[in-house]
C-alpha atoms as a PDB file:
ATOM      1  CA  UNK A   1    -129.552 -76.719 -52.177  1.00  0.00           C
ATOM      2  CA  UNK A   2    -133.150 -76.251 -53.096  1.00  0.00           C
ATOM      3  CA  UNK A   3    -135.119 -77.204 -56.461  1.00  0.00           C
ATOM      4  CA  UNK A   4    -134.442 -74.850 -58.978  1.00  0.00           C
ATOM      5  CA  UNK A   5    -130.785 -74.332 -58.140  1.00  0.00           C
ATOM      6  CA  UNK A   6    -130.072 -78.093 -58.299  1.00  0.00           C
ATOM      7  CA  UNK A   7    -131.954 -78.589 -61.656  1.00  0.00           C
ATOM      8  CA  UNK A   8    -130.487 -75.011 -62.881  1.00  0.00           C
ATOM      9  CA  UNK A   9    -126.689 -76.152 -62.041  1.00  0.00           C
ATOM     10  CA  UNK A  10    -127.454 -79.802 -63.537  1.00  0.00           C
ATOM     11  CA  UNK A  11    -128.468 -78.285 -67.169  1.00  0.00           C
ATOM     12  CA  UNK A  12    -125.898 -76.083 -67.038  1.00  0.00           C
ATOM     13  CA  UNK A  13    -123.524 -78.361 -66.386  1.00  0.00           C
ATOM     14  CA  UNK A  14    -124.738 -80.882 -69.012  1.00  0.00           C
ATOM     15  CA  UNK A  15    -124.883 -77.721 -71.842  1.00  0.00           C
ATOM     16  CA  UNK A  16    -121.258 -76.740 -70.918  1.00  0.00           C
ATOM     17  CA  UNK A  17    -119.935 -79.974 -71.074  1.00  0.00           C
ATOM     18  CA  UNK A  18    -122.014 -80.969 -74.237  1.00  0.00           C
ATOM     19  CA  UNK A  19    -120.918 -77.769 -76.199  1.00  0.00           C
ATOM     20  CA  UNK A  20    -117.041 -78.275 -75.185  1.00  0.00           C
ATOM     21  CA  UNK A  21    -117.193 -81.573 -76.050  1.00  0.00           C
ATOM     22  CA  UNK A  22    -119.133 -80.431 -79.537  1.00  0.00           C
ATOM     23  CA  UNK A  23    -116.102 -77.221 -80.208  1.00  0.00           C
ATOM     24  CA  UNK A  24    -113.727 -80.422 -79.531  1.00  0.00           C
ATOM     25  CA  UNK A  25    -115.115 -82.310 -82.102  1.00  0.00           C
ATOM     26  CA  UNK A  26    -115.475 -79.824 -84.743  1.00  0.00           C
ATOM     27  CA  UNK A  27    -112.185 -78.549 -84.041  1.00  0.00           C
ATOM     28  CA  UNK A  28    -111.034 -82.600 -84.314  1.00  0.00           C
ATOM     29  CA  UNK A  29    -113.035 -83.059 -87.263  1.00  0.00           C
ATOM     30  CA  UNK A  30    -112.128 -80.634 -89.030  1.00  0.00           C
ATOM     31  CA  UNK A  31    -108.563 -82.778 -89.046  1.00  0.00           C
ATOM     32  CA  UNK A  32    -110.897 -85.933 -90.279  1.00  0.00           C
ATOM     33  CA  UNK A  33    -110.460 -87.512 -86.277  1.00  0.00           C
ATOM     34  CA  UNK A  34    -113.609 -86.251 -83.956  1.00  0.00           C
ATOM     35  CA  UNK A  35    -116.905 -87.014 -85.962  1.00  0.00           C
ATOM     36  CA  UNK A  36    -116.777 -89.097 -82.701  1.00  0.00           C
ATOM     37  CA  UNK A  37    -116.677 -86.783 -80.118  1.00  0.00           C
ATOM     38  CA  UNK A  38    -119.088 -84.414 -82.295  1.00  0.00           C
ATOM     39  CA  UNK A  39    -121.673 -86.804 -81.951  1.00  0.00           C
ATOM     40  CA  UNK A  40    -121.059 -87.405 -78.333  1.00  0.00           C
ATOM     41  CA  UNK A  41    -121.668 -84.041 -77.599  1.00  0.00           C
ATOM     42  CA  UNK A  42    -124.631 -83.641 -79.289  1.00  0.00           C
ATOM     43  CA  UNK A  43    -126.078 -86.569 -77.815  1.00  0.00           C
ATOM     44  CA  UNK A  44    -124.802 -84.970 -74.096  1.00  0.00           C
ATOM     45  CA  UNK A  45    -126.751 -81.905 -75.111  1.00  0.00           C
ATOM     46  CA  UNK A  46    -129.905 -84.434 -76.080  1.00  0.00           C
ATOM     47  CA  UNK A  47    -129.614 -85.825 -72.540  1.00  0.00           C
ATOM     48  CA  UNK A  48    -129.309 -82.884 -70.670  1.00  0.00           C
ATOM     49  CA  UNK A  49    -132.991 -82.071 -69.923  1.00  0.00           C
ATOM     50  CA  UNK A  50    -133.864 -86.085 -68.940  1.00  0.00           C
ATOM     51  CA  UNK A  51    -130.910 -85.403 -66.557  1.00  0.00           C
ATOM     52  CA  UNK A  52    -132.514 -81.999 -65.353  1.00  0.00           C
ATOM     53  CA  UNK A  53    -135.985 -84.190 -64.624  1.00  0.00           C
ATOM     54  CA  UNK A  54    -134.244 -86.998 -62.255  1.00  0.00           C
ATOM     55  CA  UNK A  55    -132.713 -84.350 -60.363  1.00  0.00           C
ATOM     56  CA  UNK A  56    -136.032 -82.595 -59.905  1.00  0.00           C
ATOM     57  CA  UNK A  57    -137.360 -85.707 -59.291  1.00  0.00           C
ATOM     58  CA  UNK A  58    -134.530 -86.733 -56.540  1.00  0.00           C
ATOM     59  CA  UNK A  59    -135.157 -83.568 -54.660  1.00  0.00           C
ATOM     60  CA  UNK A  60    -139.108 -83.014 -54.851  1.00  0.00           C
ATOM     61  CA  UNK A  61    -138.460 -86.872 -53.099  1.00  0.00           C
ATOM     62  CA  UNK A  62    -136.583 -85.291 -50.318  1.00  0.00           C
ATOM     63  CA  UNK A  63    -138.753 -82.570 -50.172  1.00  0.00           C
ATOM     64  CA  UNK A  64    -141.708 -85.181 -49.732  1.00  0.00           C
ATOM     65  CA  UNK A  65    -144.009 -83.477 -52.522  1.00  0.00           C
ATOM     66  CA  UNK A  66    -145.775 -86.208 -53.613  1.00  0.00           C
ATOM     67  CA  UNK A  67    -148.218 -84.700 -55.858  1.00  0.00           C
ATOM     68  CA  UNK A  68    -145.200 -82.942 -57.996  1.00  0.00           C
ATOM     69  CA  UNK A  69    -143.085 -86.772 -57.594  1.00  0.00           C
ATOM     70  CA  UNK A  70    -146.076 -88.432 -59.652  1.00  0.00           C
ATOM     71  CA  UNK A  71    -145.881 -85.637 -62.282  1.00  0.00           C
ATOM     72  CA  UNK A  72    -142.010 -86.068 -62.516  1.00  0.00           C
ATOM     73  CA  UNK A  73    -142.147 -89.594 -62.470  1.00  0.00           C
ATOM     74  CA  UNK A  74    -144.878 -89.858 -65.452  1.00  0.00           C
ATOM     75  CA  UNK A  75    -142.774 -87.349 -67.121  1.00  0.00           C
ATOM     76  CA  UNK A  76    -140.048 -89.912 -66.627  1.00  0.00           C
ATOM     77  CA  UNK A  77    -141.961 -92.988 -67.675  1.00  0.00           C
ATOM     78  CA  UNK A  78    -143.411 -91.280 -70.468  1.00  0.00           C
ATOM     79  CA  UNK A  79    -139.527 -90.255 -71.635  1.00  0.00           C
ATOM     80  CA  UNK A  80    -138.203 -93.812 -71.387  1.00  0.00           C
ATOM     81  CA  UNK A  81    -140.848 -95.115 -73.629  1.00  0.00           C
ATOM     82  CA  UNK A  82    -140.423 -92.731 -75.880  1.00  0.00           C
ATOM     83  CA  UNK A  83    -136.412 -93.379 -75.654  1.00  0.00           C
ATOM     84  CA  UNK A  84    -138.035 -96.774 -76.307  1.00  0.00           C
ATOM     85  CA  UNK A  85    -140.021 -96.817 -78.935  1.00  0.00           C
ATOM     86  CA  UNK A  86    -136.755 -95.088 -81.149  1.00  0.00           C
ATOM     87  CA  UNK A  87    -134.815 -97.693 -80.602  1.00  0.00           C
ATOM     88  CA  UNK A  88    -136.699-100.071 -82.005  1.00  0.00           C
END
């Protein structure tokens, strides 16, 4: 599997799974039980791109690109401080 079709089949895995899990919820909520699950999904959806940079990440390692590894690992540092800093 090369680069783009791993990172393409990761985000569109986490987008279909975030907006089922979203039509769930509203579906749910709208019988005052899936503000839950709602939320869940939007967060999935929020997540979805990080996800789509580790697998890029993960594969430009087996690939042995370094110069394109230090660009998705900065990208990666500079997410989870980010990701940091907001939960503060």
């Amino acid at each position: 599997m090369n680069l783009n079709h791993a990172t393409a089949l990761t985000l569109r895995i986490f987008v279909v799974i975030g907006i089922a899990m979203m039509v769930a919820g509203l579906a749910m909520s709208l019988m005052d039980m899936g503000d839950a699950v709602l939320y869940a999904g939007i967060l999935v959806l929020i997540v979805s791109p990080f996800a789509g940079v580790i697998v890029t990440f993960i594969a430009l390692v087996q690939e042995k690109d370094w110069y394109w590894v230090t660009i998705a690992a900065i990208l990666l540092a500079i997410t989870a401080v980010g990701l940091g800093i907001a939960m503060l």
